[in-house]
PDB file of N, CA and C in Angstrom:
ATOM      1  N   UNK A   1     -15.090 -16.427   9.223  1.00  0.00           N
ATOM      2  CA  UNK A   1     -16.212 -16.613   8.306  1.00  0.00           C
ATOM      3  C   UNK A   1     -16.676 -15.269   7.776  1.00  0.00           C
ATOM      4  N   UNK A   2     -17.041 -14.841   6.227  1.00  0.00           N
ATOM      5  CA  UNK A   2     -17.075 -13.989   6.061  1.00  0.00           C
ATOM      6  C   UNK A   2     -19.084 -14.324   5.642  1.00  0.00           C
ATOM      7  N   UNK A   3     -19.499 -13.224   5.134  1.00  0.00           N
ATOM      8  CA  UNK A   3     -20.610 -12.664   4.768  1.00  0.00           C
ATOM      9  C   UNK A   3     -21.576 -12.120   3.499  1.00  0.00           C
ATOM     10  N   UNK A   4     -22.034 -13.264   3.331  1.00  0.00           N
ATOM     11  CA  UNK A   4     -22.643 -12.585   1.509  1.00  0.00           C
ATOM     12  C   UNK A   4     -23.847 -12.294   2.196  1.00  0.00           C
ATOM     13  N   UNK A   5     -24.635 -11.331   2.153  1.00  0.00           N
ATOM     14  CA  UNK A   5     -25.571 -10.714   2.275  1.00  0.00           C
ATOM     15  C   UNK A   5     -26.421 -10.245   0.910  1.00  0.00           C
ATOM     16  N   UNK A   6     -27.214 -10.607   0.772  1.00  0.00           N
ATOM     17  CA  UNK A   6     -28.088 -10.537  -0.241  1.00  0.00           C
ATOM     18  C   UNK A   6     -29.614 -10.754  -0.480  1.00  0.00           C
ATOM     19  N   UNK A   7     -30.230  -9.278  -0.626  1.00  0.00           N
ATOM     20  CA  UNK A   7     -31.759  -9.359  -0.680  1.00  0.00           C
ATOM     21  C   UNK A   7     -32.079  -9.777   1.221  1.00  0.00           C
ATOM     22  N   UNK A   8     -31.856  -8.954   1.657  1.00  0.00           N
ATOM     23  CA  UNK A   8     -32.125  -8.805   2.791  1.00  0.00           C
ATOM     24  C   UNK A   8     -31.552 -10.304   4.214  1.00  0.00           C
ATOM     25  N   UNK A   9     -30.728 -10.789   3.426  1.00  0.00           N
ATOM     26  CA  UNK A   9     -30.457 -12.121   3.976  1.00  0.00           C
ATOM     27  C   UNK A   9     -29.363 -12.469   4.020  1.00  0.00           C
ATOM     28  N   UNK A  10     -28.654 -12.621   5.181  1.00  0.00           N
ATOM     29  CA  UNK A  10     -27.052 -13.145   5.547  1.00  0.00           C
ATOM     30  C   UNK A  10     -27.204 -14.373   4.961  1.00  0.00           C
ATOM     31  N   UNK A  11     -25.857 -15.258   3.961  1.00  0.00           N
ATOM     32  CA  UNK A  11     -25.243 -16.632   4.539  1.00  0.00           C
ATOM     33  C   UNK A  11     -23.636 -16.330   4.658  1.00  0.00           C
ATOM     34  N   UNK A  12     -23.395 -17.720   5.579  1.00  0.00           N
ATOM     35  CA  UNK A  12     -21.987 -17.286   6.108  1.00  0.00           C
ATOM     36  C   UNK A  12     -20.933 -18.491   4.779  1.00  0.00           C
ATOM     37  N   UNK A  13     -19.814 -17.960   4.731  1.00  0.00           N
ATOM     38  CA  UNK A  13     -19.181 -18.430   3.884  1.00  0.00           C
ATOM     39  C   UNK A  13     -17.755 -18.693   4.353  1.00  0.00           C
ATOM     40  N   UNK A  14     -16.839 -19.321   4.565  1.00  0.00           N
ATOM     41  CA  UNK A  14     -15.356 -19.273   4.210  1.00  0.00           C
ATOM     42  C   UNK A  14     -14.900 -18.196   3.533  1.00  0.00           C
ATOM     43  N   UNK A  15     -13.573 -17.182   4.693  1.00  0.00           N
ATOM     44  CA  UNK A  15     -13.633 -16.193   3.284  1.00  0.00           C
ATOM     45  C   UNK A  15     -12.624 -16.674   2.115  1.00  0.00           C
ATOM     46  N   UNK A  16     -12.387 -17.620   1.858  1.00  0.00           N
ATOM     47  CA  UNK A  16     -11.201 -17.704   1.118  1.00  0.00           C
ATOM     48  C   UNK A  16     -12.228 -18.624  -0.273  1.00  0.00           C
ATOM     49  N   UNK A  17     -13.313 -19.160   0.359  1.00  0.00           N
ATOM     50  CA  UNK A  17     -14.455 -19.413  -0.776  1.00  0.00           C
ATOM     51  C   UNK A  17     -15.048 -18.027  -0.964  1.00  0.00           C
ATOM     52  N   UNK A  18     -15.727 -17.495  -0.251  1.00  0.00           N
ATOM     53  CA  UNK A  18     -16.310 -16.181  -0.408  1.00  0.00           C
ATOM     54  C   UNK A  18     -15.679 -15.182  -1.709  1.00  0.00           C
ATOM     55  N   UNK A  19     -14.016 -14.974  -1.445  1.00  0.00           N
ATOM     56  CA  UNK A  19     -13.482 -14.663  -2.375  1.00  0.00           C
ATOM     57  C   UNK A  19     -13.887 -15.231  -3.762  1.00  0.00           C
ATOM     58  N   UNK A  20     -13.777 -16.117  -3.942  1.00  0.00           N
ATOM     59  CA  UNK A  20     -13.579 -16.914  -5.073  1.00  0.00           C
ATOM     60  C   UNK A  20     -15.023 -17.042  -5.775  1.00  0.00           C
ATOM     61  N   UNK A  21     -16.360 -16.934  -4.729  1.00  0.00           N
ATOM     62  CA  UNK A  21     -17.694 -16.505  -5.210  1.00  0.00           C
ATOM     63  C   UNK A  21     -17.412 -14.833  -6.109  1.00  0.00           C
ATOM     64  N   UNK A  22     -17.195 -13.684  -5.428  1.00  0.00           N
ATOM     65  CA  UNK A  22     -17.019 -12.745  -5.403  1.00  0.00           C
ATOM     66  C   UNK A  22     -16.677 -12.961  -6.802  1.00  0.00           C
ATOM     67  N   UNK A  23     -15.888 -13.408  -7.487  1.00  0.00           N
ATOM     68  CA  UNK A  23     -14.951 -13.134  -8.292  1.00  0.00           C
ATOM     69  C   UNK A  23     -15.816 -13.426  -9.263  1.00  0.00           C
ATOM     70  N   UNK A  24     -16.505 -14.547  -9.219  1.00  0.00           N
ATOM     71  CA  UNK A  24     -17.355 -15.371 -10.210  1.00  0.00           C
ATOM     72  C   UNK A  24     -18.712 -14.651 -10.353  1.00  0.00           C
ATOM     73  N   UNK A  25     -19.621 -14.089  -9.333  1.00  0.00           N
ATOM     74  CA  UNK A  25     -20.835 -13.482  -9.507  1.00  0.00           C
ATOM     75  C   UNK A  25     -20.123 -11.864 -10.082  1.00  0.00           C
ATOM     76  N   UNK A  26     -19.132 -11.237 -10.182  1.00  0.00           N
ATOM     77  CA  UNK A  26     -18.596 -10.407 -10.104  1.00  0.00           C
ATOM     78  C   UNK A  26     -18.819 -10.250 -12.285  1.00  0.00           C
ATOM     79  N   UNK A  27     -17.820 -11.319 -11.979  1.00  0.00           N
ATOM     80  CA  UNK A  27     -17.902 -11.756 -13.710  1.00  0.00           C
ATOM     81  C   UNK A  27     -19.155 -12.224 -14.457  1.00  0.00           C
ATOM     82  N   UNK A  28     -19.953 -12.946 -13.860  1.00  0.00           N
ATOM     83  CA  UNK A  28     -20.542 -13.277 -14.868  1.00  0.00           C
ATOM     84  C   UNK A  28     -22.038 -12.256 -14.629  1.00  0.00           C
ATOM     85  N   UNK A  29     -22.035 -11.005 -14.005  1.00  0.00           N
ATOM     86  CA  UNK A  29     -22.747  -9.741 -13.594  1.00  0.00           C
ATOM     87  C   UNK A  29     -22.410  -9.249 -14.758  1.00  0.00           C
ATOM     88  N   UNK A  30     -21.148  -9.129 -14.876  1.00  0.00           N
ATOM     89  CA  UNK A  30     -20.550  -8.271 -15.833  1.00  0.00           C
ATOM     90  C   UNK A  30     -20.837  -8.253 -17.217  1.00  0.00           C
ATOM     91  N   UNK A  31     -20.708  -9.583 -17.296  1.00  0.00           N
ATOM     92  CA  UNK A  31     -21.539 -10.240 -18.567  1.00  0.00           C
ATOM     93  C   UNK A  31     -22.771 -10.276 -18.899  1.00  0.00           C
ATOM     94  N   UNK A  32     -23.662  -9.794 -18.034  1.00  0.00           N
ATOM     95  CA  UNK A  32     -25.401  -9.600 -18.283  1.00  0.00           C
ATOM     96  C   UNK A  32     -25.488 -10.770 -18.063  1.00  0.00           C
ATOM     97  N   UNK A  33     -24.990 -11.885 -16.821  1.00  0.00           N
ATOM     98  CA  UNK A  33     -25.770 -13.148 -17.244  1.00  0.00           C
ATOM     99  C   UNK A  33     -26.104 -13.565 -16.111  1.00  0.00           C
ATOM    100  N   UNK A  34     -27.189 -13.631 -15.224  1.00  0.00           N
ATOM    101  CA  UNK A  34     -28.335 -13.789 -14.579  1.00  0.00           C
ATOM    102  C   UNK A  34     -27.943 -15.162 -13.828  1.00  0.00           C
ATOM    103  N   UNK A  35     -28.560 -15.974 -12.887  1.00  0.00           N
ATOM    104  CA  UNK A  35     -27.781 -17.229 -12.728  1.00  0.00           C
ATOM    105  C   UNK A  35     -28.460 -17.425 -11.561  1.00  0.00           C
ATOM    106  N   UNK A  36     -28.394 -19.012 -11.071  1.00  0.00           N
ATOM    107  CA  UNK A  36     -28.416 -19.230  -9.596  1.00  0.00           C
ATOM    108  C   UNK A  36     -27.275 -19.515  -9.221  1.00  0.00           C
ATOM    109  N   UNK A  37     -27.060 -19.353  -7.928  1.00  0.00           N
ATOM    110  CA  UNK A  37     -25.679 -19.951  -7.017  1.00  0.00           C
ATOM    111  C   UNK A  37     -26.906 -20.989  -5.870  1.00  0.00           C
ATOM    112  N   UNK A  38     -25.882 -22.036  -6.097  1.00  0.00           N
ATOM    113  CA  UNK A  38     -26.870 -23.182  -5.467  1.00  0.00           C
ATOM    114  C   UNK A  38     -25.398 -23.670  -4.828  1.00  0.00           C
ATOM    115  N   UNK A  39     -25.634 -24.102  -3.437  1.00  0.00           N
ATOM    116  CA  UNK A  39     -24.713 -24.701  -2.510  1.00  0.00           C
ATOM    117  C   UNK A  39     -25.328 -25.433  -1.715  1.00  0.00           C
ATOM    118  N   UNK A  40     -24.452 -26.665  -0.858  1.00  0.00           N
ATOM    119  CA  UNK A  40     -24.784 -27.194   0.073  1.00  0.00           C
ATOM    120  C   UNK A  40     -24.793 -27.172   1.159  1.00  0.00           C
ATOM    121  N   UNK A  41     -25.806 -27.322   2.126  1.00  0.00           N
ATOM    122  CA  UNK A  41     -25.631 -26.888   3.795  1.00  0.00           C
ATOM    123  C   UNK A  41     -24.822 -28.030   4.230  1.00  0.00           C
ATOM    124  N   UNK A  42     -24.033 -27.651   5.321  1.00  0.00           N
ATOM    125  CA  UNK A  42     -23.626 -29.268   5.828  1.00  0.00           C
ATOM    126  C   UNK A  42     -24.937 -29.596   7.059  1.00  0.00           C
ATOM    127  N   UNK A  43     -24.617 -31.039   7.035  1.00  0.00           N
ATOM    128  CA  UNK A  43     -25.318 -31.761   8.533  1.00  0.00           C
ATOM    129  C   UNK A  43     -25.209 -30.996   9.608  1.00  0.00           C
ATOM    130  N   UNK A  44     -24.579 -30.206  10.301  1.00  0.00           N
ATOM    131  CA  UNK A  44     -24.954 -29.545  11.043  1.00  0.00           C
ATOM    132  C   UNK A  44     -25.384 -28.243  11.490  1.00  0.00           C
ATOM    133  N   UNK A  45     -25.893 -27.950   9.634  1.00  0.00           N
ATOM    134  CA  UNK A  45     -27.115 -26.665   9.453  1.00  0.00           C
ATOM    135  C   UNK A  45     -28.309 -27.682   9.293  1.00  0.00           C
ATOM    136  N   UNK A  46     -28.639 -28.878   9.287  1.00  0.00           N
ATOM    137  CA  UNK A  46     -29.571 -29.328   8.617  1.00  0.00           C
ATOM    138  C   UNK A  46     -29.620 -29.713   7.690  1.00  0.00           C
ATOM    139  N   UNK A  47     -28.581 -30.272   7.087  1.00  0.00           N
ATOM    140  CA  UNK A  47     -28.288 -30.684   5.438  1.00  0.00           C
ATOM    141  C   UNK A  47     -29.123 -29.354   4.937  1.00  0.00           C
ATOM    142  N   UNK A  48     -29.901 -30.275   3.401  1.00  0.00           N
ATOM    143  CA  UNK A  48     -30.168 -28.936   2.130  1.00  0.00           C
ATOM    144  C   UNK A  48     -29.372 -28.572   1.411  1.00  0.00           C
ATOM    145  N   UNK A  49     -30.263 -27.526   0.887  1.00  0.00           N
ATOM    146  CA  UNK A  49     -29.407 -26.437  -0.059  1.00  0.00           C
ATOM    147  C   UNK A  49     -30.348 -25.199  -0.191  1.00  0.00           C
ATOM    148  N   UNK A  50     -29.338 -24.378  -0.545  1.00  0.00           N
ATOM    149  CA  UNK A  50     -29.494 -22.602  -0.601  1.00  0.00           C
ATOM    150  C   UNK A  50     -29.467 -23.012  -2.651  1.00  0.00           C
ATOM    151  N   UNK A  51     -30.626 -22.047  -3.089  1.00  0.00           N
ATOM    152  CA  UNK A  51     -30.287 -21.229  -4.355  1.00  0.00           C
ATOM    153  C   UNK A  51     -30.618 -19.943  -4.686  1.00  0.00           C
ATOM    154  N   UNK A  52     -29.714 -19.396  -4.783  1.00  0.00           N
ATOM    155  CA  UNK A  52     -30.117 -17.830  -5.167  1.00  0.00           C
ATOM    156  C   UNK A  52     -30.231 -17.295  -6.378  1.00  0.00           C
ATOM    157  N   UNK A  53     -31.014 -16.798  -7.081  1.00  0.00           N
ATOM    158  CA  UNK A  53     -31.199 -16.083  -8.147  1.00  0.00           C
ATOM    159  C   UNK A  53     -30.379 -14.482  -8.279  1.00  0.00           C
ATOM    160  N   UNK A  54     -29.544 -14.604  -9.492  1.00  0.00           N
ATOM    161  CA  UNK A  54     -28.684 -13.196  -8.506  1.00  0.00           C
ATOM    162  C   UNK A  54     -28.752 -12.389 -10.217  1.00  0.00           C
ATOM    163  N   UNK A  55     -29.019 -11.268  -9.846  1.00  0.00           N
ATOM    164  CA  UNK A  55     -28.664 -10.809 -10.562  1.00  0.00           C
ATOM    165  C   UNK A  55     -28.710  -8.598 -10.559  1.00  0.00           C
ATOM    166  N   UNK A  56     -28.594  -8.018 -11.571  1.00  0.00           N
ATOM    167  CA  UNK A  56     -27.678  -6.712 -11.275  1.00  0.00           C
ATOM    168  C   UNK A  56     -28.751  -5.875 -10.562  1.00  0.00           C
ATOM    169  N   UNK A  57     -29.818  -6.389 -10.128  1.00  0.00           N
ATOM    170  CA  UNK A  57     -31.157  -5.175  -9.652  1.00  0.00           C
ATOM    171  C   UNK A  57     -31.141  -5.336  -8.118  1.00  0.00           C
ATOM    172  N   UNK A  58     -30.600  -6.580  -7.484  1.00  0.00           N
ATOM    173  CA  UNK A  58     -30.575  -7.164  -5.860  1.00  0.00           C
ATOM    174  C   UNK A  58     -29.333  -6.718  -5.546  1.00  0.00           C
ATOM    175  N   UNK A  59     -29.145  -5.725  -4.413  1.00  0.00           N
ATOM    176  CA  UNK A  59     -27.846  -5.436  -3.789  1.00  0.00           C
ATOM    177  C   UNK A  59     -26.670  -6.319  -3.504  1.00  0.00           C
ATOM    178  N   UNK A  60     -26.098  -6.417  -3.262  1.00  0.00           N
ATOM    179  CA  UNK A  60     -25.210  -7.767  -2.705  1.00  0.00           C
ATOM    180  C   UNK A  60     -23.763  -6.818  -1.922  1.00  0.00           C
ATOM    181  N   UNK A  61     -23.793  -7.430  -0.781  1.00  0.00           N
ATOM    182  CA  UNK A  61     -22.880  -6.979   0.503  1.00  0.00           C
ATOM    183  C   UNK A  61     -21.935  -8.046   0.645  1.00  0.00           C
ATOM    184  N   UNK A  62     -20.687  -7.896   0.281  1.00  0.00           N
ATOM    185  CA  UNK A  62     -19.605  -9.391   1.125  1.00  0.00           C
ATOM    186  C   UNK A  62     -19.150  -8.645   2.147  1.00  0.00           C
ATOM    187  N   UNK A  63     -18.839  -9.007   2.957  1.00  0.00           N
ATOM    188  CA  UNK A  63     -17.924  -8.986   4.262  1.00  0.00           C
ATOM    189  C   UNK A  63     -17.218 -10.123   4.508  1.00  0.00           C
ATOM    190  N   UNK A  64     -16.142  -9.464   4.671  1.00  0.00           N
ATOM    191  CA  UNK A  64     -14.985 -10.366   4.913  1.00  0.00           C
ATOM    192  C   UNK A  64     -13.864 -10.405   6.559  1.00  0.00           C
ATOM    193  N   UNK A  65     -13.978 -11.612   7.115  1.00  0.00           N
ATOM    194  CA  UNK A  65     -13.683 -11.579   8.432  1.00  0.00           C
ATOM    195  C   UNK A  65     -12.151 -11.419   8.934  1.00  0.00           C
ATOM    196  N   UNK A  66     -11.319 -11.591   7.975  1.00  0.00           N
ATOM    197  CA  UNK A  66      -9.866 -11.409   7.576  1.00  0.00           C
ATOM    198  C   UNK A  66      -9.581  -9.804   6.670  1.00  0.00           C
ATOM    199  N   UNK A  67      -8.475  -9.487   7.610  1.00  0.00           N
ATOM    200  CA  UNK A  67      -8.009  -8.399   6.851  1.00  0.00           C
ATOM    201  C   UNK A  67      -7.583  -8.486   4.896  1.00  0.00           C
ATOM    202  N   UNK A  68      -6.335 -10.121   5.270  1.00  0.00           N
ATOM    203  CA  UNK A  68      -5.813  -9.930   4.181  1.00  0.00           C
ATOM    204  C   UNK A  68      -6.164 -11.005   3.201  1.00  0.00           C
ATOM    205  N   UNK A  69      -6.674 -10.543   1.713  1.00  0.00           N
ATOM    206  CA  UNK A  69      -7.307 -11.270   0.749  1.00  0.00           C
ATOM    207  C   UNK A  69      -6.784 -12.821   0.976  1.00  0.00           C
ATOM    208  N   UNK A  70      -7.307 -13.813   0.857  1.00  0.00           N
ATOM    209  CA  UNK A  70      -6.527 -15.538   0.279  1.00  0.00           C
ATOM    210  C   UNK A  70      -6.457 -15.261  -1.568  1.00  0.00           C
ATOM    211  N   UNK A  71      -5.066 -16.505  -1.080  1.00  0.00           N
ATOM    212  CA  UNK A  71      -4.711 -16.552  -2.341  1.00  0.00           C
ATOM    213  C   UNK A  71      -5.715 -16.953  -3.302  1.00  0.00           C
ATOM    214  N   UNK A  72      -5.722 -16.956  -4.615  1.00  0.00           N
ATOM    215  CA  UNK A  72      -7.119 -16.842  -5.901  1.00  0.00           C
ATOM    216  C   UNK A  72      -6.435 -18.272  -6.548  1.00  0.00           C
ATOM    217  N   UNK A  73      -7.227 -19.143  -6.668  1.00  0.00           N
ATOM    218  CA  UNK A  73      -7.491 -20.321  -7.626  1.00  0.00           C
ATOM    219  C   UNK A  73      -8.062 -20.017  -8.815  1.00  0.00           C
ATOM    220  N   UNK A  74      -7.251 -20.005  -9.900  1.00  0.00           N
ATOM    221  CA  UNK A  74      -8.013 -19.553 -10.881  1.00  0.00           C
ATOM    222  C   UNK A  74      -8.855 -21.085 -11.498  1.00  0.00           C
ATOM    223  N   UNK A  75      -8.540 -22.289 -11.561  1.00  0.00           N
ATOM    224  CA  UNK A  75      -8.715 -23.185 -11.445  1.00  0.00           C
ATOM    225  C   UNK A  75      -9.812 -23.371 -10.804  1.00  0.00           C
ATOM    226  N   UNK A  76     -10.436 -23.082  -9.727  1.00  0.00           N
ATOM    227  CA  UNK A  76     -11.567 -23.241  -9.385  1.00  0.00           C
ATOM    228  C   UNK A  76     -12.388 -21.963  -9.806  1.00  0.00           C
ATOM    229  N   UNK A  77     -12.037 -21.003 -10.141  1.00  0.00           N
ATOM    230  CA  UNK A  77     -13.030 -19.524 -10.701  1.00  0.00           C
ATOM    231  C   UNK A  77     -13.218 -20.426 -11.932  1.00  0.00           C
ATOM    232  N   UNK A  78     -12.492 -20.861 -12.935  1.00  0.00           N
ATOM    233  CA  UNK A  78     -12.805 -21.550 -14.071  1.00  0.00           C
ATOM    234  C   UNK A  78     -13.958 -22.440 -14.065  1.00  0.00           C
ATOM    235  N   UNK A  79     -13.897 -23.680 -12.977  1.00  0.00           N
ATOM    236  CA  UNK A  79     -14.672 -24.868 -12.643  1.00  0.00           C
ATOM    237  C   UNK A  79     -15.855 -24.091 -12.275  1.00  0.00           C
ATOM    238  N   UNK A  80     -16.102 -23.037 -11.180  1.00  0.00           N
ATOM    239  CA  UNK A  80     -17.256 -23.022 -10.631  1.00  0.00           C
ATOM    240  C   UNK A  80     -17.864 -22.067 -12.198  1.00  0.00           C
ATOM    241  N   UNK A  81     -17.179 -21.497 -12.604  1.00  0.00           N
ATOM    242  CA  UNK A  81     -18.037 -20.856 -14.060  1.00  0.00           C
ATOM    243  C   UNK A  81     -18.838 -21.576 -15.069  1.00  0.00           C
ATOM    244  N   UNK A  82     -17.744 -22.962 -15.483  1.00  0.00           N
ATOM    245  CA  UNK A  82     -18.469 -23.791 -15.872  1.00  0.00           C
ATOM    246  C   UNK A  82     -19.280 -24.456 -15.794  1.00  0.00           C
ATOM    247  N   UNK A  83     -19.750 -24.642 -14.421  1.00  0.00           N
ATOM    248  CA  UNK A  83     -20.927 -25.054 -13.640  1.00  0.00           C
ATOM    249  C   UNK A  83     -21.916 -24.678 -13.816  1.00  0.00           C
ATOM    250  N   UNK A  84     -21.612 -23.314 -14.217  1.00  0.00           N
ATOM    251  CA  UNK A  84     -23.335 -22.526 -14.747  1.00  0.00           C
ATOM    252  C   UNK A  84     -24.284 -23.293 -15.718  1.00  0.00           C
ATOM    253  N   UNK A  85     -23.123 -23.974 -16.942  1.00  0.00           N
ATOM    254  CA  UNK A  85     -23.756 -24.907 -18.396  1.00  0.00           C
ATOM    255  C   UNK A  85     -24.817 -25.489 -17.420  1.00  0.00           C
ATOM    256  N   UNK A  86     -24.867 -26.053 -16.225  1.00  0.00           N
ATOM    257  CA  UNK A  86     -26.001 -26.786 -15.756  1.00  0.00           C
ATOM    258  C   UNK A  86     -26.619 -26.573 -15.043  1.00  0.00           C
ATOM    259  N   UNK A  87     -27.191 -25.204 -15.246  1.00  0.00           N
ATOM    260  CA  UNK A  87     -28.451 -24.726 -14.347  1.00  0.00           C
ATOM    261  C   UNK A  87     -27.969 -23.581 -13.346  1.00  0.00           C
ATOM    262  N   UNK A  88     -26.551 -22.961 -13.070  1.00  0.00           N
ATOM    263  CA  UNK A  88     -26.554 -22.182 -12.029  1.00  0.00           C
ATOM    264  C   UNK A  88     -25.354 -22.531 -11.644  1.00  0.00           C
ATOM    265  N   UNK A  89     -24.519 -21.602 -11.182  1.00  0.00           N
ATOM    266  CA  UNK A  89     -23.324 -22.026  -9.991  1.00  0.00           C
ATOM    267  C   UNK A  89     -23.047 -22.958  -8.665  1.00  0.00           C
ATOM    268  N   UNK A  90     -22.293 -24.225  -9.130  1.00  0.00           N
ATOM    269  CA  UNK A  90     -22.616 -24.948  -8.245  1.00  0.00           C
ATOM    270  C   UNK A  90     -21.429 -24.796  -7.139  1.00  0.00           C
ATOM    271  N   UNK A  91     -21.377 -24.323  -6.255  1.00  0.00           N
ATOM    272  CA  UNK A  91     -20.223 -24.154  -4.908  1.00  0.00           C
ATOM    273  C   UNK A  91     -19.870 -25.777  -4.665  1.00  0.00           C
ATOM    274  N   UNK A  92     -19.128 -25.580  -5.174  1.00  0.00           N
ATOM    275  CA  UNK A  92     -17.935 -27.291  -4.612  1.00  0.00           C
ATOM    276  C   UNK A  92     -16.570 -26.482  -3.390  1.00  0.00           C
ATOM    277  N   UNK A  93     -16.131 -27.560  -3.121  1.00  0.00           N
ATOM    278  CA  UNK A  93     -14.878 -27.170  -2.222  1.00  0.00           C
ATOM    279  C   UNK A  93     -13.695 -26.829  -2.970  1.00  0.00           C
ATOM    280  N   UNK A  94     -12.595 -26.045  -2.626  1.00  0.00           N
ATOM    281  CA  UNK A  94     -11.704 -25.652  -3.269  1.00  0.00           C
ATOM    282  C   UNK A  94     -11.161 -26.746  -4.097  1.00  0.00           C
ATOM    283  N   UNK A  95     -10.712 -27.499  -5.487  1.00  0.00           N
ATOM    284  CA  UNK A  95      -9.640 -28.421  -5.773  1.00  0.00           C
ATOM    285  C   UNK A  95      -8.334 -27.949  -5.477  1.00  0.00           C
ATOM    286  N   UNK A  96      -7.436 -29.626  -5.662  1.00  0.00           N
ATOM    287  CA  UNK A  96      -6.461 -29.127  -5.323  1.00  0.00           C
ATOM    288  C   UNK A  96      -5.408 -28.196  -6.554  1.00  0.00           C
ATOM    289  N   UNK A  97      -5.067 -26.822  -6.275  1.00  0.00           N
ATOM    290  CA  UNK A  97      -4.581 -26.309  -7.441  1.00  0.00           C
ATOM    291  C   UNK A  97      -2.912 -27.261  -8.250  1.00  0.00           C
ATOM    292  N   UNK A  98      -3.206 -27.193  -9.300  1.00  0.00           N
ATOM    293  CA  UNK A  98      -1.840 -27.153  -9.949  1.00  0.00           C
ATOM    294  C   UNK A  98      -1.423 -25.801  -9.884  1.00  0.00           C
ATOM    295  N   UNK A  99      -1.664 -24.612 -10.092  1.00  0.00           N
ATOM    296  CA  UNK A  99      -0.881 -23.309  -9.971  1.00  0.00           C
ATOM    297  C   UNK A  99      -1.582 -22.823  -9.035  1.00  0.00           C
ATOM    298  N   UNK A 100      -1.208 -21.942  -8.119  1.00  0.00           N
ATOM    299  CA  UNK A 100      -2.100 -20.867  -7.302  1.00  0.00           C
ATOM    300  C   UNK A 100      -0.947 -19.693  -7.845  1.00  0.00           C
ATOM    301  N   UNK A 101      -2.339 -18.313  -8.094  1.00  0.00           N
ATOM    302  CA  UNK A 101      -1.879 -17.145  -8.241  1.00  0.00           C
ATOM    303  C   UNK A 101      -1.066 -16.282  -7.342  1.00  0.00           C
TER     304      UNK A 101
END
């Protein structure tokens, strides 16, 4: 399990999702474009949900619990981007790829 740390506050992530966040707050930073990342807890955090307001003035720390990167879905960097049109980045589970990079 890897580590987004942000604004003074751990959540733990999958690193092979983690990656694939990374990539997406990475980009759309880049772009001047401001955003929430909104995800779901499972039942045995307590259900819920996390939303974060992220943008280029709040530090942001990943840590990653694996040496070597997972493979990149571009397919899901696409999907979770588009997700923004409705309010913020919504973290779904990996789909299944037609290509992996």
């Amino acid at each position: 399990m890897g580590i987004l740390r942000y604004h003074n506050e751990e959540f733990d992530f999958d690193d092979r999702m983690l990656a694939h966040v990374q990539i997406v707050i990475s980009t759309k930073l880049r772009r001047g474009e401001n955003f929430f990342l909104t995800w779901a807890l499972p039942a045995s955090s307590g259900s819920g949900r996390h939303a974060l307001w992220l943008d280029n003035g709040v530090p942001l720390h990943i840590t990653y619990s694996g040496s070597r990167p997972p493979q990149i879905n571009r397919e899901w960097i696409e999907a979770l981007i588009l997700s923004s049109a409705t309010g913020g980045v919504h973290l779904a589970d990996d789909p299944p790829p037609s290509s992996v990079d």
